[in-house]
C-alpha atoms as a PDB file:
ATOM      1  CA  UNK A   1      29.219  34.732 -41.595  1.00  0.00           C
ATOM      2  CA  UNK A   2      31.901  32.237 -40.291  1.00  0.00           C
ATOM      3  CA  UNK A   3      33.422  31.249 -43.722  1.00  0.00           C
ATOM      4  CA  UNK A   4      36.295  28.475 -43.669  1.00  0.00           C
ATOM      5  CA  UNK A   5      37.743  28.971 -47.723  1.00  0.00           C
ATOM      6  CA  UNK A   6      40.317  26.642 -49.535  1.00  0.00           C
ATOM      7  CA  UNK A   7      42.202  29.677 -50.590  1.00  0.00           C
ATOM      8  CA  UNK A   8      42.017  31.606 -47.343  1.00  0.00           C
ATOM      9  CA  UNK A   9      44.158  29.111 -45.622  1.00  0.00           C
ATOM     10  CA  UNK A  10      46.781  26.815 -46.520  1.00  0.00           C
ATOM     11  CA  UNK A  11      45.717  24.427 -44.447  1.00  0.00           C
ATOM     12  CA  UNK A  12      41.478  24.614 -44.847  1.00  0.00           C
ATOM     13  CA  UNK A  13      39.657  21.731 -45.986  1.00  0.00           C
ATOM     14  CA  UNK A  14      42.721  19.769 -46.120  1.00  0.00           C
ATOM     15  CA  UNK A  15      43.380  20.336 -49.605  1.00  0.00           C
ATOM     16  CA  UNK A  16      46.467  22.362 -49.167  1.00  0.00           C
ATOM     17  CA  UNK A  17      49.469  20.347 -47.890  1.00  0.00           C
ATOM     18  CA  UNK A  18      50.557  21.545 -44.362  1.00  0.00           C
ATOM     19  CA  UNK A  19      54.536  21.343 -45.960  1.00  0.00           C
ATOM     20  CA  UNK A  20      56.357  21.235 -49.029  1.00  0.00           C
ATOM     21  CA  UNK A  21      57.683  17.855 -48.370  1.00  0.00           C
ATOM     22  CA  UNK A  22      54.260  16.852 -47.206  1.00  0.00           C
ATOM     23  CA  UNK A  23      52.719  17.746 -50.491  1.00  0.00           C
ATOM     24  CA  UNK A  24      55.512  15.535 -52.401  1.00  0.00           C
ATOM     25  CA  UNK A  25      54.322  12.880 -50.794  1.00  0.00           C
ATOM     26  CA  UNK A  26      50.636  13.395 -51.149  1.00  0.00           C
ATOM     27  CA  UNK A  27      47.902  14.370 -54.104  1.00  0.00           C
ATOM     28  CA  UNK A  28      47.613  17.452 -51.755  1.00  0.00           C
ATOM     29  CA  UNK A  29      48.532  21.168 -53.751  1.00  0.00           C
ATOM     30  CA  UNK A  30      50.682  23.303 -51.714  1.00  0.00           C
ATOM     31  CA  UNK A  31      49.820  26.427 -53.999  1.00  0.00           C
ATOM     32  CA  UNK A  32      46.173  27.378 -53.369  1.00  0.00           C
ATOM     33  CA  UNK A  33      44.179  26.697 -56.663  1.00  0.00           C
ATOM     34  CA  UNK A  34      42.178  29.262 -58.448  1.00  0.00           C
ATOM     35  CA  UNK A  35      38.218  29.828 -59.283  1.00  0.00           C
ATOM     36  CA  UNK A  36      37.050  30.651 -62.759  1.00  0.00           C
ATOM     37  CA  UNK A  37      36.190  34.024 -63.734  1.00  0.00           C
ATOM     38  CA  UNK A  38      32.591  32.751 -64.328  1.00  0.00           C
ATOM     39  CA  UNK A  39      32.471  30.916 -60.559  1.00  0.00           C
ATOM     40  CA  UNK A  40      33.515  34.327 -59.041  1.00  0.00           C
ATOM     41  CA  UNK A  41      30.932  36.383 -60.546  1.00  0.00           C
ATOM     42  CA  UNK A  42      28.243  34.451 -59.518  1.00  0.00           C
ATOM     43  CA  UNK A  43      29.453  34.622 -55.817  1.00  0.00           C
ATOM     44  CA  UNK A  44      27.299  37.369 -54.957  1.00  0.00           C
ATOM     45  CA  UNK A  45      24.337  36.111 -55.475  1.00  0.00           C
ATOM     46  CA  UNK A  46      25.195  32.959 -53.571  1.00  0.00           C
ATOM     47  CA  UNK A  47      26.062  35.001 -50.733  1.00  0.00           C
ATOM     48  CA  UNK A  48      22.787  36.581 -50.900  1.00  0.00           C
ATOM     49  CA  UNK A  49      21.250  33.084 -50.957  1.00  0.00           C
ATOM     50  CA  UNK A  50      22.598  31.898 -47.781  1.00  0.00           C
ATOM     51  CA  UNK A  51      21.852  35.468 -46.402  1.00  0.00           C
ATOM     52  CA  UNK A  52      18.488  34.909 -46.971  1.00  0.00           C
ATOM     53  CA  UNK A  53      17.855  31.054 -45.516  1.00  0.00           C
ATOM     54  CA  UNK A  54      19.527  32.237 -42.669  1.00  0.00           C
ATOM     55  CA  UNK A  55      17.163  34.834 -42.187  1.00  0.00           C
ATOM     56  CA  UNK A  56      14.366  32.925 -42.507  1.00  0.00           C
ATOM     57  CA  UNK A  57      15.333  30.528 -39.831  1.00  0.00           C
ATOM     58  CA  UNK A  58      16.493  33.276 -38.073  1.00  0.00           C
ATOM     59  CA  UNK A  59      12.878  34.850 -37.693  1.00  0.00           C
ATOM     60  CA  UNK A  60      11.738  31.870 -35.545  1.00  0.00           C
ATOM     61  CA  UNK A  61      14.042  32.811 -32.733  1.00  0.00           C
ATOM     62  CA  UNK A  62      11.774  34.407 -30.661  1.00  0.00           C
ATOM     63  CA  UNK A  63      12.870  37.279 -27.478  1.00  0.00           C
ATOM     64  CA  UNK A  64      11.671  34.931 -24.766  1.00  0.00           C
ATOM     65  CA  UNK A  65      13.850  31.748 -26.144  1.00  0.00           C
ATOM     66  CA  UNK A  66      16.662  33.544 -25.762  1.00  0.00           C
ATOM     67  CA  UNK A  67      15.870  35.211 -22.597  1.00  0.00           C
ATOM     68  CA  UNK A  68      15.069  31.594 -21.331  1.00  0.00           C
ATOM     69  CA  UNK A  69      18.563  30.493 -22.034  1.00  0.00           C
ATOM     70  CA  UNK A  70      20.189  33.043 -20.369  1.00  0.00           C
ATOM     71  CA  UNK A  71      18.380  33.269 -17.434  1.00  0.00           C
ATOM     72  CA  UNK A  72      19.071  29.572 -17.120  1.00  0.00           C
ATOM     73  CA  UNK A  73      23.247  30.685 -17.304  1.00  0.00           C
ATOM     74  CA  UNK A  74      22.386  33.259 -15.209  1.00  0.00           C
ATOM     75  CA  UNK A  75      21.119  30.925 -12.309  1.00  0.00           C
ATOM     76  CA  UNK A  76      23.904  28.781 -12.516  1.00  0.00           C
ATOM     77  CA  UNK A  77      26.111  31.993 -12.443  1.00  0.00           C
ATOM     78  CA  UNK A  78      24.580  33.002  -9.418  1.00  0.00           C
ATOM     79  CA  UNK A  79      24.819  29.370  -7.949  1.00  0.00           C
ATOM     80  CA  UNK A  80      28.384  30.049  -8.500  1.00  0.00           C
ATOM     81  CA  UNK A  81      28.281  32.936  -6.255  1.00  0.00           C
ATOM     82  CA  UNK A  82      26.374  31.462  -3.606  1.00  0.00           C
ATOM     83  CA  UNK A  83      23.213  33.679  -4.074  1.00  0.00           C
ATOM     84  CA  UNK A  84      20.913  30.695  -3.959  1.00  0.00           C
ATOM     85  CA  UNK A  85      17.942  33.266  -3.596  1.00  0.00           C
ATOM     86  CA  UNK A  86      18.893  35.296  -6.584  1.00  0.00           C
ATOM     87  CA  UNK A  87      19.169  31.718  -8.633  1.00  0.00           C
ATOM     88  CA  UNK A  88      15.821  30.372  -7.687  1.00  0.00           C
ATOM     89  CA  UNK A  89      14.243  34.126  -8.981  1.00  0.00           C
ATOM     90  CA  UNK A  90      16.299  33.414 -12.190  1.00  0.00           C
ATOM     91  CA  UNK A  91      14.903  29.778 -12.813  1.00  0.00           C
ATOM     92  CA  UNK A  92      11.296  31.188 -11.792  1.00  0.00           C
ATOM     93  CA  UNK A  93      12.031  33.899 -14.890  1.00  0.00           C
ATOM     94  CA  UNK A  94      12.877  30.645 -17.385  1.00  0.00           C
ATOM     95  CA  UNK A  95       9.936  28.771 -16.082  1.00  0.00           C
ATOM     96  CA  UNK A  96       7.895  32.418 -17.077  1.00  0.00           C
ATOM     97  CA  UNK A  97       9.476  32.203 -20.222  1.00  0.00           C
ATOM     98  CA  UNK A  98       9.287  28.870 -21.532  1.00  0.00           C
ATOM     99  CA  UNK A  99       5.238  28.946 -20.503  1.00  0.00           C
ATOM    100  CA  UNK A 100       4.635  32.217 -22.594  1.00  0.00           C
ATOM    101  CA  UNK A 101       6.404  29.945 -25.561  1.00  0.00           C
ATOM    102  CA  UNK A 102       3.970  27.045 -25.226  1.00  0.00           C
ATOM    103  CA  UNK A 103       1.232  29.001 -24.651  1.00  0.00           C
ATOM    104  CA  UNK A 104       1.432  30.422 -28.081  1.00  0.00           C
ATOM    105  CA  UNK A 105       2.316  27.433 -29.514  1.00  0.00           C
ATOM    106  CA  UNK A 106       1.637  23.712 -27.157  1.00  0.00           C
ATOM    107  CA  UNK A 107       2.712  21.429 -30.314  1.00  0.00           C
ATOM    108  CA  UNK A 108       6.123  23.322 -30.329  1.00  0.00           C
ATOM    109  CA  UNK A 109       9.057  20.767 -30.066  1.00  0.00           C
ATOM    110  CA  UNK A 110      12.126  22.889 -30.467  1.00  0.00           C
ATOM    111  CA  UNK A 111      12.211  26.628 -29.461  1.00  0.00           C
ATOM    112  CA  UNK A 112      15.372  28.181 -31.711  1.00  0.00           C
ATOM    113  CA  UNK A 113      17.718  30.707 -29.469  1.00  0.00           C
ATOM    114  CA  UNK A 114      20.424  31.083 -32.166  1.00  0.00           C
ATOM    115  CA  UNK A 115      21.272  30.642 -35.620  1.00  0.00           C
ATOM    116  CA  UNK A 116      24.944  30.642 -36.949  1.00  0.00           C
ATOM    117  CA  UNK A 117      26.070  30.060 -40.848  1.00  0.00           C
ATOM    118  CA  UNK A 118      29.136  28.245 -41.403  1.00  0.00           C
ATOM    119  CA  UNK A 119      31.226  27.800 -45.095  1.00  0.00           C
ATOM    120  CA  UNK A 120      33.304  25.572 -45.700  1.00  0.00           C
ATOM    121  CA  UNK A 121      34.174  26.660 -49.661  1.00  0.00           C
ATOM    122  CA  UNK A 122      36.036  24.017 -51.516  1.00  0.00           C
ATOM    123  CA  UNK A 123      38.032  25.638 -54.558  1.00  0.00           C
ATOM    124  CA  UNK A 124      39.469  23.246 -56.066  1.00  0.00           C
ATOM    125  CA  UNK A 125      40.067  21.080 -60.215  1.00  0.00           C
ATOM    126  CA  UNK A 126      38.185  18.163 -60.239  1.00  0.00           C
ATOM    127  CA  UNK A 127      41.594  16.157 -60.941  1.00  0.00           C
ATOM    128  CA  UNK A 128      42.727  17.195 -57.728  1.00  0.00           C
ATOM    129  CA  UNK A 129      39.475  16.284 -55.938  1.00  0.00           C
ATOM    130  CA  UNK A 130      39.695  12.785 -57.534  1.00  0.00           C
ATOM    131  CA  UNK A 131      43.464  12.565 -56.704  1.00  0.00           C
ATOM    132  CA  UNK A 132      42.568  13.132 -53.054  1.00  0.00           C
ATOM    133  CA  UNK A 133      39.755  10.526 -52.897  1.00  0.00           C
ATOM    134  CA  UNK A 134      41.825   8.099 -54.538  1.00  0.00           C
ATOM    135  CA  UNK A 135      44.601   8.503 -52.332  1.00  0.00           C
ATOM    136  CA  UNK A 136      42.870   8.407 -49.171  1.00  0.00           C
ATOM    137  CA  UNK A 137      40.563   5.599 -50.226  1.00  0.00           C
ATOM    138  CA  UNK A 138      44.010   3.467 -50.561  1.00  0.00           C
ATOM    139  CA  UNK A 139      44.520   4.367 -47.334  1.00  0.00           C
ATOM    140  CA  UNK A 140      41.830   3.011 -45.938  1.00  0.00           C
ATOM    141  CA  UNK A 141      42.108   0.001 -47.722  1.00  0.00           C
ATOM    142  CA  UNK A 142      45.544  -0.196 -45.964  1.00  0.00           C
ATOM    143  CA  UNK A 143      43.851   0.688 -42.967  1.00  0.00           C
ATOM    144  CA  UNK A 144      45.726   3.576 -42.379  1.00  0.00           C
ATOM    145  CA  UNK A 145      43.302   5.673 -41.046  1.00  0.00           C
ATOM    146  CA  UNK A 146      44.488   8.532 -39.750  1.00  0.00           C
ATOM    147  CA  UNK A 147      46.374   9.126 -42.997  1.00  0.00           C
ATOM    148  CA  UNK A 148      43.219   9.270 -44.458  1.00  0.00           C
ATOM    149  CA  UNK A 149      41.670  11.413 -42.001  1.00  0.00           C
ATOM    150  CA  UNK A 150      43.456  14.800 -42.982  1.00  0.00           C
ATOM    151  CA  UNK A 151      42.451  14.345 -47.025  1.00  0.00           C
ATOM    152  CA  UNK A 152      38.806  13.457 -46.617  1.00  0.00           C
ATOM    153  CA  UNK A 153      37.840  14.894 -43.337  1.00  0.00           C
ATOM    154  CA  UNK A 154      37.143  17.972 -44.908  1.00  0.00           C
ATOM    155  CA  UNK A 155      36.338  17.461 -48.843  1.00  0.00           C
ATOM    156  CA  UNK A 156      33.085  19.916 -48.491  1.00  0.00           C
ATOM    157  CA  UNK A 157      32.067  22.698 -50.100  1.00  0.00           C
ATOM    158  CA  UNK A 158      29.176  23.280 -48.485  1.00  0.00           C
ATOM    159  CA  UNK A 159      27.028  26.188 -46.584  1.00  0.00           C
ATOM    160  CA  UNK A 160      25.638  24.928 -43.058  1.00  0.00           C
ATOM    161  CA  UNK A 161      22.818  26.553 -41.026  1.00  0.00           C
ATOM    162  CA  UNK A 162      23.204  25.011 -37.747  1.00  0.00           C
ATOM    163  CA  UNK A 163      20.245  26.471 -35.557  1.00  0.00           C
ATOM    164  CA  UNK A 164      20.203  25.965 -31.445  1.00  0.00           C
ATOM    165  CA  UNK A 165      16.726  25.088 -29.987  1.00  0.00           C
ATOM    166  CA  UNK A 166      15.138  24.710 -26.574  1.00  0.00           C
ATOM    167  CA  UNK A 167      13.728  20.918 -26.208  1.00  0.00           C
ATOM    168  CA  UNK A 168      10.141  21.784 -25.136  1.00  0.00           C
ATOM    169  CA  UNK A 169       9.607  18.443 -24.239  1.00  0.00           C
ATOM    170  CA  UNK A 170      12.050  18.497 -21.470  1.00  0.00           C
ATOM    171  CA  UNK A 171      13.803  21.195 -20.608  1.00  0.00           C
ATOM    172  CA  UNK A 172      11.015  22.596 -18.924  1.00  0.00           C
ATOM    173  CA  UNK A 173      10.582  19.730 -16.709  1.00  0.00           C
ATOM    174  CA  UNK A 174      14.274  19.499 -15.549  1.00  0.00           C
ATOM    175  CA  UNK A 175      14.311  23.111 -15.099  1.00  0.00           C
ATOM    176  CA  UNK A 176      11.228  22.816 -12.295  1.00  0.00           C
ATOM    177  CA  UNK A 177      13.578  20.193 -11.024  1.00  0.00           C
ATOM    178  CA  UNK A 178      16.250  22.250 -10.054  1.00  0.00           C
ATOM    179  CA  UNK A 179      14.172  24.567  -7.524  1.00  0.00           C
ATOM    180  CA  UNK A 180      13.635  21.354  -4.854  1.00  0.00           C
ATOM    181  CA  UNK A 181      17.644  21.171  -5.168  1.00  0.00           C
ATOM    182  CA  UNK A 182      18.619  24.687  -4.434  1.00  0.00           C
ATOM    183  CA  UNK A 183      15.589  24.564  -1.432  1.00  0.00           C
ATOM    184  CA  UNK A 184      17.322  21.584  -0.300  1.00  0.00           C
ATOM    185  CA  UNK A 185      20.599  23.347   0.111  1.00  0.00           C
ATOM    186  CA  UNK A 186      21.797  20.863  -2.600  1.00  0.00           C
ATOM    187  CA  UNK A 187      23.862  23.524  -4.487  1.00  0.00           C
ATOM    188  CA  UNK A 188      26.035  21.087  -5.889  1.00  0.00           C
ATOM    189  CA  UNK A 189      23.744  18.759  -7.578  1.00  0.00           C
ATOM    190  CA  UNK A 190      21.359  21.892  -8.875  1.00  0.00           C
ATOM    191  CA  UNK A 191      24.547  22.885 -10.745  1.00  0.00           C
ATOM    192  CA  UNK A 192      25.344  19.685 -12.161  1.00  0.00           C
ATOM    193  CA  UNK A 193      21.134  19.390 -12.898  1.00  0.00           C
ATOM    194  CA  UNK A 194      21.316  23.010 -14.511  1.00  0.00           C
ATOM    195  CA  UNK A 195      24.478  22.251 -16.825  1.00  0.00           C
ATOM    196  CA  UNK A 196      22.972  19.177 -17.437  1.00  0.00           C
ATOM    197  CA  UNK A 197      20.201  21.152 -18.670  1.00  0.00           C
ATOM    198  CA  UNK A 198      22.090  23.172 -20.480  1.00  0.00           C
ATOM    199  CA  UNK A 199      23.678  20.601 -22.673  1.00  0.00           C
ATOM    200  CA  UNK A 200      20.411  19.138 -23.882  1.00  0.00           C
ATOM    201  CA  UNK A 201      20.232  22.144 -26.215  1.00  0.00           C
ATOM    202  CA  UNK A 202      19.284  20.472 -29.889  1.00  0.00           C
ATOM    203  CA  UNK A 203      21.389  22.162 -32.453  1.00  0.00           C
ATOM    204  CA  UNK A 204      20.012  20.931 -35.971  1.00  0.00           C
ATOM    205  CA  UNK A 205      21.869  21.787 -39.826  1.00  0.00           C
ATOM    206  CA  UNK A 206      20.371  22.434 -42.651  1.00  0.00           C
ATOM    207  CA  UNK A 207      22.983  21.425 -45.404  1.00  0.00           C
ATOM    208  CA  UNK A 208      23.348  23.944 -48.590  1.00  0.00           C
ATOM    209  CA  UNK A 209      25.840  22.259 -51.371  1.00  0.00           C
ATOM    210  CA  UNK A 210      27.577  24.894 -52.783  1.00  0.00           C
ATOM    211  CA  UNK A 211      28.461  23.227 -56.456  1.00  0.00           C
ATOM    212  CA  UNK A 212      24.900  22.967 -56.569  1.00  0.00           C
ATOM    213  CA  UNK A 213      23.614  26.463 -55.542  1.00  0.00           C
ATOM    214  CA  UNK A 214      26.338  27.434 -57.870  1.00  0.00           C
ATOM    215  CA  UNK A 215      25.377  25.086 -60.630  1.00  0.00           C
ATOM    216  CA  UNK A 216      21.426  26.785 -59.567  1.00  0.00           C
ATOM    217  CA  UNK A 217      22.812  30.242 -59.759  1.00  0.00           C
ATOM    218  CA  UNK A 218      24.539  30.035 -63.092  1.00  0.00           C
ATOM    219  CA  UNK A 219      21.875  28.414 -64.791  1.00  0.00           C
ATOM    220  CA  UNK A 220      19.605  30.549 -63.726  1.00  0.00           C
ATOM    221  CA  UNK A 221      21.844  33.350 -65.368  1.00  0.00           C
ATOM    222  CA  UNK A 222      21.899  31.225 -68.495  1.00  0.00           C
ATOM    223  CA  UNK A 223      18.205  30.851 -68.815  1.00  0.00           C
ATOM    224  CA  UNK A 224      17.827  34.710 -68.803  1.00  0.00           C
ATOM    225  CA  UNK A 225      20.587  35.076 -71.758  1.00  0.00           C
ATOM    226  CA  UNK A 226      19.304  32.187 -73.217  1.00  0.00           C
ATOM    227  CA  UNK A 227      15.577  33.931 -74.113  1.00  0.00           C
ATOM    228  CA  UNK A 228      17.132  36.834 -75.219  1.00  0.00           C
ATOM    229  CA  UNK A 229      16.993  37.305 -78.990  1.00  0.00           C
ATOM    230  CA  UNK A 230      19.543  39.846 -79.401  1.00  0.00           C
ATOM    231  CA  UNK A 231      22.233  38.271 -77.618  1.00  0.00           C
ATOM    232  CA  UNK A 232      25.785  39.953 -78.556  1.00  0.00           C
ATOM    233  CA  UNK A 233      28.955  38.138 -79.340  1.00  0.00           C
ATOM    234  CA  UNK A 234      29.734  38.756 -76.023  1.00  0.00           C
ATOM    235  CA  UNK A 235      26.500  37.186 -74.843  1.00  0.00           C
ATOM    236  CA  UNK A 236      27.127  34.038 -76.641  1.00  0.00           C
ATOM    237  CA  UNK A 237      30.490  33.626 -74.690  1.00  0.00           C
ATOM    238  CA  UNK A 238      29.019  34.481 -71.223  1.00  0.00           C
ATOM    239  CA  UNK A 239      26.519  31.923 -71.925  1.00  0.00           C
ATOM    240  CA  UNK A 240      29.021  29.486 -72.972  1.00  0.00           C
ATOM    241  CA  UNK A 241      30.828  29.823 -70.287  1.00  0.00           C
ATOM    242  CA  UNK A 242      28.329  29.815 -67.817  1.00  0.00           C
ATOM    243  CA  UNK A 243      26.742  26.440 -68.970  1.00  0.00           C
ATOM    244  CA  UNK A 244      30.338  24.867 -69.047  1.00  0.00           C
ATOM    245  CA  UNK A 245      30.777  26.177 -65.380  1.00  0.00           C
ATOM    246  CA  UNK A 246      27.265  24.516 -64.120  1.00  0.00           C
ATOM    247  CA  UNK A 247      28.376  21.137 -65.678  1.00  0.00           C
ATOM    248  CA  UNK A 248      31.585  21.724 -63.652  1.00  0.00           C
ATOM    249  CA  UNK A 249      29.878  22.498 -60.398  1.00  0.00           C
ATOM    250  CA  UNK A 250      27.765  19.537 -61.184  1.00  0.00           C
ATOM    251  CA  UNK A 251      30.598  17.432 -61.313  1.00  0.00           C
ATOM    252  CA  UNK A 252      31.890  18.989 -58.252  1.00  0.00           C
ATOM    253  CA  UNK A 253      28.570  17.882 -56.606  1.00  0.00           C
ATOM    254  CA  UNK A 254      28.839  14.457 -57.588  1.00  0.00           C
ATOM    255  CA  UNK A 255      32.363  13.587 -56.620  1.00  0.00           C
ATOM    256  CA  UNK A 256      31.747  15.230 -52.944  1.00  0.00           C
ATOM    257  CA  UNK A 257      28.571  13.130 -52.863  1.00  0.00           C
ATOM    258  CA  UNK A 258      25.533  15.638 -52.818  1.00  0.00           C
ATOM    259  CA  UNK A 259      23.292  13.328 -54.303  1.00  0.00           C
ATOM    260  CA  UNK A 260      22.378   9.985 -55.956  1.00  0.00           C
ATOM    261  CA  UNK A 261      25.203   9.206 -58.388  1.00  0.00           C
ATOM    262  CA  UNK A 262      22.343   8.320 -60.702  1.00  0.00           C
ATOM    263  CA  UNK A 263      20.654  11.654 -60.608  1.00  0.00           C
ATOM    264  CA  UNK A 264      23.829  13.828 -62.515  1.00  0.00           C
ATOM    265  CA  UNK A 265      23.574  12.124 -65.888  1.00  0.00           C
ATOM    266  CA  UNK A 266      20.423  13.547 -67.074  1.00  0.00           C
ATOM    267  CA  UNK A 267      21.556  17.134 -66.096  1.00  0.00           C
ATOM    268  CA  UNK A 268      24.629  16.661 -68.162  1.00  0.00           C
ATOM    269  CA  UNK A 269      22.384  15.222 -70.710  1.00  0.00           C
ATOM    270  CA  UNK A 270      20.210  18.478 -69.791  1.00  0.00           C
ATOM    271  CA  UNK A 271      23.286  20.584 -70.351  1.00  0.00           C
ATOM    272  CA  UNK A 272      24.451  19.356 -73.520  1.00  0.00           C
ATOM    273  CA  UNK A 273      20.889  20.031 -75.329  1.00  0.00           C
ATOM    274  CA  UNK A 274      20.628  23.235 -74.069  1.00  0.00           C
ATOM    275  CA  UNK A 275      24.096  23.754 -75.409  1.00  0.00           C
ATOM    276  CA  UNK A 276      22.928  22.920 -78.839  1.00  0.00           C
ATOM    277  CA  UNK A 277      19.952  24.777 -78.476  1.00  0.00           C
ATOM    278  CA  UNK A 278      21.577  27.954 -77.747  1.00  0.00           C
ATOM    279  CA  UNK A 279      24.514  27.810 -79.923  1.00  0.00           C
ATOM    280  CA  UNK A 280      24.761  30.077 -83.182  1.00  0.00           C
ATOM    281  CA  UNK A 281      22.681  32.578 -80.889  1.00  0.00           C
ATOM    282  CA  UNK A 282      19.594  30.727 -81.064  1.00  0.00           C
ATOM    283  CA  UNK A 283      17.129  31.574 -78.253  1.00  0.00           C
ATOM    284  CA  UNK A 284      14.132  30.174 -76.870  1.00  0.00           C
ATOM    285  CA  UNK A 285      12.086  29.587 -73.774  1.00  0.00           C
ATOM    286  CA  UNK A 286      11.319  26.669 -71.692  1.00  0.00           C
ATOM    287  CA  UNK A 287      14.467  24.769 -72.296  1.00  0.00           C
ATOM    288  CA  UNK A 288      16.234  25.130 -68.731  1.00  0.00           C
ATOM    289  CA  UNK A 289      12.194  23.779 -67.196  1.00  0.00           C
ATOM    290  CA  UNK A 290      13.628  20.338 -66.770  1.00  0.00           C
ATOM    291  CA  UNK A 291      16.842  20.757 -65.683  1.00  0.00           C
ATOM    292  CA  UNK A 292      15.573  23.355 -62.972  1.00  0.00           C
ATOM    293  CA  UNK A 293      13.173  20.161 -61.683  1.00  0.00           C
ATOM    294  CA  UNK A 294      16.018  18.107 -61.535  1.00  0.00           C
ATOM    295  CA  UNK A 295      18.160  20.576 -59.401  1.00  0.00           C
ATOM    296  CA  UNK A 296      14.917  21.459 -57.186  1.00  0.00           C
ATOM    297  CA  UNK A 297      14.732  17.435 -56.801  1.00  0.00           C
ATOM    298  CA  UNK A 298      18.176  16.748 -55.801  1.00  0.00           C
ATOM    299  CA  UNK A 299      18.519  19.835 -53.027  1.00  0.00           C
END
């Protein structure tokens, strides 16, 4: 996994000032900032998450995809080399390929070849997040964008899936096209037509907030404590903490914009009862079923 964390790097996300003097002039921290105790131990089991949706898209990639991609690099490597022969046996190979794909499936529109997970993990106190908006929303109103640029270019916290696909609908087509050129002795132009090719690759991303899957994650952790009737002292903390933690990542959510603005203030609502609910180690079942709705509804 390609992760890209606030507190990796000084200068990730933008959040970090790039200098000291930099930072006096800025809402930007030039001391990474840390993650609760309760944030950190549910890490693992976001991890796992994004393990698993990646895995899932990553059993559509299918053997002759891939093969069709690189047999397509492979003819314009051999193109390179002047082994116009060897070429047109490589683009015969994707033309193989690509027909075994629609055969098994005609309505296909986008064979995947590769799927690659991205983080950007934003680790940062609310205050600071607002500070940042706030400054860089003055400068835009000053028009100075490119002040602006370094402060909000980057405010995510977010996993991404991004997933490379063949474009059935033409790729084919302007790979059949390429044959007449090399035939031709037009080795030029069946380069430019293979790159061309090439870059019509769709990549597509499937967009994970973290503050949610957090919020998700700890909740779900809370529901289990929650319907236990011989919660400890200890118990009764964790489960404090951990519903304090999901209205933070909630909050998180809502300032970075992962969802309607409107949809946040029945899950605090949500929050708050179950906090009442809970508290004097009460337990009971059924009282996280609406708040898990709303969370389903706004991913």
């Amino acid at each position: 996994m390609n992760q890209k964390t606030l507190y990796a790097s000084l200068l990730s996300l933008g959040l970090i000032a790039s200098s000291p003097a930099f930072a006096q002039d800025t809402a930007l921290p030039h001391k990474p900032q840390e993650q609760t105790e309760v944030g950190k131990s549910v890490q693992p089991q976001v991890d796992a998450n994004a393990t698993e949706q990646a895995a899932e898209k990553r059993k559509k990639i299918t053997a002759d995809a891939i093969a069709a991609v690189a047999e397509t690099r492979n003819a314009l490597k051999l193109l390179d080399e002047k082994k116009a022969d060897e070429a047109l046996a490589a683009l015969e190979r994707v033309t193989g390929k690509l027909e075994l794909i629609l055969a098994r499936d005609p309505k296909l529109a986008l064979a995947p070849v590769d799927v690659e997970v991205i983080t950007f993990d934003l680790i940062a106190k609310l205050d600071t997040i607002k500070a940042v908006i706030k400054e860089a929303e003055d400068y835009l109103e000053d028009g100075e964008v490119q002040k602006a640029r370094p402060l909000v270019a980057n405010l995510a916290s977010e996993i991404q899936i991004r997933t490379t696909s063949i474009p059935l609908a033409t790729y084919p087509g302007a790979i059949k096209a390429v044959a007449p050129l090399i035939d031709a002795g037009k080795v030029d132009e069946a380069k430019v037509a293979l790159q061309a090719a090439l870059n019509t690759l769709v990549v597509t991303t499937d967009v994970i907030p973290l503050p949610v899957l957090r919020a998700e994650t700890l909740l779900r952790n809370a529901e289990a404590l929650a319907e236990n009737k011989e919660r400890t002292d200890k118990d009764n903390k964790t489960l404090a903490n951990q519903l304090a933690e999901a209205r933070n990542q909630l909050k998180m959510a809502e300032l970075l914009g992962y969802g309607n603005k409107k949809a946040f203030k029945p899950m605090y609502e949500q929050i708050d009862q179950i906090e009442e609910k809970t508290a004097d180690g009460k337990s009971g079942k059924g009282w996280f079923d609406k708040i898990k709705q709303q969370l389903s509804d706004l991913m």
